[in-house]
Each structure stands twice: as C-alpha cells, then as structure tokens.
PDB file of N, CA and C in Angstrom:
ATOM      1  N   UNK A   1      70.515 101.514  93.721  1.00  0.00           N
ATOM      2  CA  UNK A   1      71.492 101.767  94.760  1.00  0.00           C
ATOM      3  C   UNK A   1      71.774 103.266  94.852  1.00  0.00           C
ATOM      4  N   UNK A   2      71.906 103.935  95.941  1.00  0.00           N
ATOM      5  CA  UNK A   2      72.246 105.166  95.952  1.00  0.00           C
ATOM      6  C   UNK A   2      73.818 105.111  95.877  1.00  0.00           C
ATOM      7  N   UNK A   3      73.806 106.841  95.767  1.00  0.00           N
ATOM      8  CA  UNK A   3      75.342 107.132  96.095  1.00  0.00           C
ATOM      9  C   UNK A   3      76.046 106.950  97.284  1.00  0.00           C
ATOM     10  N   UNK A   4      77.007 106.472  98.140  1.00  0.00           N
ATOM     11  CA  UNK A   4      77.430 106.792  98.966  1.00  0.00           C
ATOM     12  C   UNK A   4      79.052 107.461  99.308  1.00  0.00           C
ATOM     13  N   UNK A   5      79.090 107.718 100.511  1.00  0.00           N
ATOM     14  CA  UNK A   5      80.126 108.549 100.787  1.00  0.00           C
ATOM     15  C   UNK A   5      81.382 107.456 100.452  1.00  0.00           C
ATOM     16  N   UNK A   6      82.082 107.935 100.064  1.00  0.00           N
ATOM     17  CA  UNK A   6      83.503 107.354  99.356  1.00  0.00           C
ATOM     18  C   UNK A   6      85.323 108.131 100.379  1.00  0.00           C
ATOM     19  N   UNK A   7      84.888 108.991 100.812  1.00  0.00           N
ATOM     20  CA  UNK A   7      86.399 109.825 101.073  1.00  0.00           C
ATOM     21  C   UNK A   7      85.671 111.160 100.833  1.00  0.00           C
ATOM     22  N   UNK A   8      87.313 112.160 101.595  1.00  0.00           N
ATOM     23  CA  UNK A   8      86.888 113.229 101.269  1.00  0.00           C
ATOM     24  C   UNK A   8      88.271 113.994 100.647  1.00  0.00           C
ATOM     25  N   UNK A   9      87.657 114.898  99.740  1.00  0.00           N
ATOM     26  CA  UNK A   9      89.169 115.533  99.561  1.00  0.00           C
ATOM     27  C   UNK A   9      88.761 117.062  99.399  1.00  0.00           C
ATOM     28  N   UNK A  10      90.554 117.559  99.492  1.00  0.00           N
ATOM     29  CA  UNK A  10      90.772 119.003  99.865  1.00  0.00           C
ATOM     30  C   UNK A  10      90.402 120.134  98.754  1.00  0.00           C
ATOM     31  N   UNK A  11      90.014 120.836  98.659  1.00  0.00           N
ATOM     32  CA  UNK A  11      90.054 121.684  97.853  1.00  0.00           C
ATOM     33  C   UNK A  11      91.192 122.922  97.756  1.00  0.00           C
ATOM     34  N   UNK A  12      91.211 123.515  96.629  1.00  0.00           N
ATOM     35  CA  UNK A  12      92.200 124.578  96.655  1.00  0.00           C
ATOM     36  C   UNK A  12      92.476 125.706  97.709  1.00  0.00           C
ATOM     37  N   UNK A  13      91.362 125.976  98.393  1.00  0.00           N
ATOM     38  CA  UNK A  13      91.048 127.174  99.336  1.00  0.00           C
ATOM     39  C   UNK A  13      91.594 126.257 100.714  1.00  0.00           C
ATOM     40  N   UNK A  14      91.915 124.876 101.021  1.00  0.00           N
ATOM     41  CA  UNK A  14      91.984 123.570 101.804  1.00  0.00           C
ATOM     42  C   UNK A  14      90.719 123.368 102.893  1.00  0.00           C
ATOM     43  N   UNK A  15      89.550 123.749 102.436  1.00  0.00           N
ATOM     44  CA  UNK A  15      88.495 123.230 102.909  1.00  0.00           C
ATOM     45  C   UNK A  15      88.655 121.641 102.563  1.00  0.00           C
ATOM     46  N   UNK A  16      87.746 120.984 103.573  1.00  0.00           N
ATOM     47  CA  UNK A  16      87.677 119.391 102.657  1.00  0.00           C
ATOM     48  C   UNK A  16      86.377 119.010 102.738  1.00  0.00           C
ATOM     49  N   UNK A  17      85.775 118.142 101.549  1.00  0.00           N
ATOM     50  CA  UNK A  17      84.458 118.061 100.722  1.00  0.00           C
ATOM     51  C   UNK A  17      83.957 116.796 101.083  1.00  0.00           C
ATOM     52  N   UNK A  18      83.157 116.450 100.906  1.00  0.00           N
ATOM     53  CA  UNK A  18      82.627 114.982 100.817  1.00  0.00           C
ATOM     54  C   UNK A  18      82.639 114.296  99.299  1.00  0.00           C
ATOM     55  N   UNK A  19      83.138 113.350  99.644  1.00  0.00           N
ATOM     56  CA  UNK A  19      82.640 112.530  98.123  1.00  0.00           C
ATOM     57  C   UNK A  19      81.876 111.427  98.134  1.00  0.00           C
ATOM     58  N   UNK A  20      80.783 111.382  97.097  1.00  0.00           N
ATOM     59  CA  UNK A  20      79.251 110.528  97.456  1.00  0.00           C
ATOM     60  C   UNK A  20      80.004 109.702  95.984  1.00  0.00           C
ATOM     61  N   UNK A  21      79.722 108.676  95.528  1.00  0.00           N
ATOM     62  CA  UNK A  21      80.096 107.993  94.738  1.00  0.00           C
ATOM     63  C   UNK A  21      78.946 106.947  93.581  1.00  0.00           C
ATOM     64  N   UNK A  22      77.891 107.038  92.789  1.00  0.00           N
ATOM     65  CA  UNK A  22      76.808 105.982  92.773  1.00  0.00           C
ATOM     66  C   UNK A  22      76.990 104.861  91.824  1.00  0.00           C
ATOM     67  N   UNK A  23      77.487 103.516  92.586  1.00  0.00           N
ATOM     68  CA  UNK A  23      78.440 102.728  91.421  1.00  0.00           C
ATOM     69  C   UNK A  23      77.119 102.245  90.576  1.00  0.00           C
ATOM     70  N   UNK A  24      75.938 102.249  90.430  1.00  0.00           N
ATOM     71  CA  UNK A  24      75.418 101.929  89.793  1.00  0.00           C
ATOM     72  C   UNK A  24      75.068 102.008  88.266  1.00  0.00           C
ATOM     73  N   UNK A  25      75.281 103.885  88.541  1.00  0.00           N
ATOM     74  CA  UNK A  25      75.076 104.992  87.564  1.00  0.00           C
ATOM     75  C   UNK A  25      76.150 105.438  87.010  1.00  0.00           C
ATOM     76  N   UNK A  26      77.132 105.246  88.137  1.00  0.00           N
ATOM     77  CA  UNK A  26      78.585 105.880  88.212  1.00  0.00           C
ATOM     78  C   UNK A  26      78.688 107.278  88.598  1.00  0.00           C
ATOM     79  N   UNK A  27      77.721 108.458  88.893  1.00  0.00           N
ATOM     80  CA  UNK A  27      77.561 109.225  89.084  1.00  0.00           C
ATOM     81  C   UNK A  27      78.227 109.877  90.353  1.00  0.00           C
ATOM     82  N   UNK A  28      79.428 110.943  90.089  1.00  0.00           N
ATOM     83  CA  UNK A  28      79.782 111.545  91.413  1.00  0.00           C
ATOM     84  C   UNK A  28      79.855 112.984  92.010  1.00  0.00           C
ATOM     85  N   UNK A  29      79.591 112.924  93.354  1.00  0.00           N
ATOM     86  CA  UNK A  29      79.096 114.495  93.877  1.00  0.00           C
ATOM     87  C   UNK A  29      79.702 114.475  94.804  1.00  0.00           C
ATOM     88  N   UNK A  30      79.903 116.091  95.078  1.00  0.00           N
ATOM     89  CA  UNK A  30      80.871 116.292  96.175  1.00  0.00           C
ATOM     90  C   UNK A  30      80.317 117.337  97.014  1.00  0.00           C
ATOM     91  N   UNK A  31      80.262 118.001  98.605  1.00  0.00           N
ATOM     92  CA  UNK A  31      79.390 118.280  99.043  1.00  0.00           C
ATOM     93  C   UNK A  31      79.860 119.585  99.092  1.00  0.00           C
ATOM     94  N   UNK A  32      80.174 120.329  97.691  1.00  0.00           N
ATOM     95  CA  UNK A  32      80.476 121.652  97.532  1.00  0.00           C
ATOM     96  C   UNK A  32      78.777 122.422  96.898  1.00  0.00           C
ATOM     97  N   UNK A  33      78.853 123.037  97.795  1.00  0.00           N
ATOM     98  CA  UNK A  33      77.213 124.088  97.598  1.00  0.00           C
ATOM     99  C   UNK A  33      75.931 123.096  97.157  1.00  0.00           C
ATOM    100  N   UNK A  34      75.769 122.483  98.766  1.00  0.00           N
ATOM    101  CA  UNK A  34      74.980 121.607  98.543  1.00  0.00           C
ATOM    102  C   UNK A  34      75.621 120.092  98.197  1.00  0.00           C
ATOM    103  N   UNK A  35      75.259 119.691  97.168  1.00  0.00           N
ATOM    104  CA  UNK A  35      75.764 118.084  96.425  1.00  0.00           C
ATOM    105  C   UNK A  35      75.705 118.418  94.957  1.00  0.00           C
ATOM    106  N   UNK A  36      77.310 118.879  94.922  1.00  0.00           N
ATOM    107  CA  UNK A  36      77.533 119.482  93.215  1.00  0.00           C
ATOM    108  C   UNK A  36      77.476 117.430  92.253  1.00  0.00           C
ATOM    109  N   UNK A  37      77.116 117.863  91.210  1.00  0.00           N
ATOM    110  CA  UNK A  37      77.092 116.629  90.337  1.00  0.00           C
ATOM    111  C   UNK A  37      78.311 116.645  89.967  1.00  0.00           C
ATOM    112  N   UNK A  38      79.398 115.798  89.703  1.00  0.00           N
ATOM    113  CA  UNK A  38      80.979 116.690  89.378  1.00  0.00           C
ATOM    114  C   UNK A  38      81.147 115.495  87.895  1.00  0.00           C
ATOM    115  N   UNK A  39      80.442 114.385  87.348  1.00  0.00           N
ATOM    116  CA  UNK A  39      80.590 113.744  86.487  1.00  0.00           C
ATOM    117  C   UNK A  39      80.127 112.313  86.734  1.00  0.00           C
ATOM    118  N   UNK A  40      80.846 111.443  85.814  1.00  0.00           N
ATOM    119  CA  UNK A  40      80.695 110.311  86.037  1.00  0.00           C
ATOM    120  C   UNK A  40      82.300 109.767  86.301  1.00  0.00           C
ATOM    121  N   UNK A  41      82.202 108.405  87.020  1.00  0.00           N
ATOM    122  CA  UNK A  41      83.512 107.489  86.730  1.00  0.00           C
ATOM    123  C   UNK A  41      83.482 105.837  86.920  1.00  0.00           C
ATOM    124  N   UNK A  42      83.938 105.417  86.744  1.00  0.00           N
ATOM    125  CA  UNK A  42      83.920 103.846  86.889  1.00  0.00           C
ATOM    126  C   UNK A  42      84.351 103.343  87.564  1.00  0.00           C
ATOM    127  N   UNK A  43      85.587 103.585  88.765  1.00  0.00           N
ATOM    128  CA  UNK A  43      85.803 103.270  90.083  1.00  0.00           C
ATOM    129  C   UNK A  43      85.752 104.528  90.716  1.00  0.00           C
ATOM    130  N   UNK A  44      85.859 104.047  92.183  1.00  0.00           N
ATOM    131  CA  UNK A  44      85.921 105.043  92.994  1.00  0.00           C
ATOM    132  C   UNK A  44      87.236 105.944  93.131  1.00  0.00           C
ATOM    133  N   UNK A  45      88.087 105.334  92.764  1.00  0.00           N
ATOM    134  CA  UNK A  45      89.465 106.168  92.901  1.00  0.00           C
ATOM    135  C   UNK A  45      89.460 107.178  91.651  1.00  0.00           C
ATOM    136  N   UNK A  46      88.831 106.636  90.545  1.00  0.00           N
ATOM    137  CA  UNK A  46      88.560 107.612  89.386  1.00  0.00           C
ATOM    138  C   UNK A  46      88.101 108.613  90.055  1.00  0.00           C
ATOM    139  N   UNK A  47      86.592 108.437  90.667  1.00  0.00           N
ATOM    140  CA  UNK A  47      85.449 109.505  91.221  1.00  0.00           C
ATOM    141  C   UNK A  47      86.274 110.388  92.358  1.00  0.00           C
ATOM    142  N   UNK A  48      87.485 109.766  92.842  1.00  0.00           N
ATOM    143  CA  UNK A  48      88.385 110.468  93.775  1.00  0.00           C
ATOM    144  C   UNK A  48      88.762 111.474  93.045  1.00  0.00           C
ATOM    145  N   UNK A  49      89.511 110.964  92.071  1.00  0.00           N
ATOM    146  CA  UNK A  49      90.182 111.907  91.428  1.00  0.00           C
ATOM    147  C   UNK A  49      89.839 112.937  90.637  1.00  0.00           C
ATOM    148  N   UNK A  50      88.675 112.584  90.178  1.00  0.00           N
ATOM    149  CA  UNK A  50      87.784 113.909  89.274  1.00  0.00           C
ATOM    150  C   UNK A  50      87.265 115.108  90.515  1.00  0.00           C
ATOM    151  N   UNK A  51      86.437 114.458  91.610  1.00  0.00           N
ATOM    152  CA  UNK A  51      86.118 115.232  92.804  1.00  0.00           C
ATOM    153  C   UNK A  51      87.329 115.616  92.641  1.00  0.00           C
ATOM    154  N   UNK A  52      88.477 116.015  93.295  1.00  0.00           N
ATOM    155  CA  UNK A  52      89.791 116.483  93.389  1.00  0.00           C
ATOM    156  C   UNK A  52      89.887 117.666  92.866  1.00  0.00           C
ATOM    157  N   UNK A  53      89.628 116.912  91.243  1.00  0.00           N
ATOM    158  CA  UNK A  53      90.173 117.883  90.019  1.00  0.00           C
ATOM    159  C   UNK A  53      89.160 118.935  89.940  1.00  0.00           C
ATOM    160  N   UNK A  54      88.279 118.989  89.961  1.00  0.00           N
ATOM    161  CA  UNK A  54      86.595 119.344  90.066  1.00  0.00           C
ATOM    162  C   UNK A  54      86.948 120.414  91.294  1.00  0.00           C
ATOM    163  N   UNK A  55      87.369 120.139  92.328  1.00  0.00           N
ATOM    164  CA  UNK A  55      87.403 120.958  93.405  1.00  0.00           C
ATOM    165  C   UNK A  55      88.394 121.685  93.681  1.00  0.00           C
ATOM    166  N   UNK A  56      89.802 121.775  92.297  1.00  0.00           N
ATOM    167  CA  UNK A  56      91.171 122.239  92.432  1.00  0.00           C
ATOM    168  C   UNK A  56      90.594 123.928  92.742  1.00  0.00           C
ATOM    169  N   UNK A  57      90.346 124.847  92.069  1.00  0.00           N
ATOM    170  CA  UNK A  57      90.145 125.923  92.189  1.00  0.00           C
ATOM    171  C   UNK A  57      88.912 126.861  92.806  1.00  0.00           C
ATOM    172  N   UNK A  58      87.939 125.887  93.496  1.00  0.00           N
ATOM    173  CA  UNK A  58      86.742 125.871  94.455  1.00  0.00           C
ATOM    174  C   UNK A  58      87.487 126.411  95.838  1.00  0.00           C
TER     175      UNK A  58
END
C-alpha cells in the first residue's frame, strides 16, 4: 500500500504542507523540500502530530 495524503498542516513560517501517511509501514512525509521522511506513527492523528512537530520551526 502506498502512502497517502492524510491533511495538511501549518508550519512555523505559516506555509501549509502536505501530509502523506503509509499505514502499512507507518511511515510519514510531509511535502517540505520535496517529500521529507519525518518518522514513523501508528495512527494518522499521531503522523498529524509529528508532521506538525517536525514542521514547528521549518
């Protein structure tokens, strides 16, 4: 299964990002310079929230 788009959230500068989500792998990316790898998580609201955190000072 691939990743797919999940939400998007703001970054610190308030650009807003994409968030790709891959529940398979758990793997999540956000569409900062390109498709950054930003970790893993186990739901999507996790993968929300790391993208987020991941993108606070971006």
């Amino acid at each position: 299964m691939a990743a797919t788009v999940i939400g998007r959230v703001k970054a610190g500068s308030g650009k807003s990002y994409e968030v790709k989500w891959d529940q398979s792998n758990r793997d999540i990316y956000v569409s900062y310079a390109g498709w950054s790898h930003v970790g893993k998580a186990s739901s999507a609201s996790e993968a929300m929230n790391k993208a987020e955190a991941y993108l606070y000072n971006k």
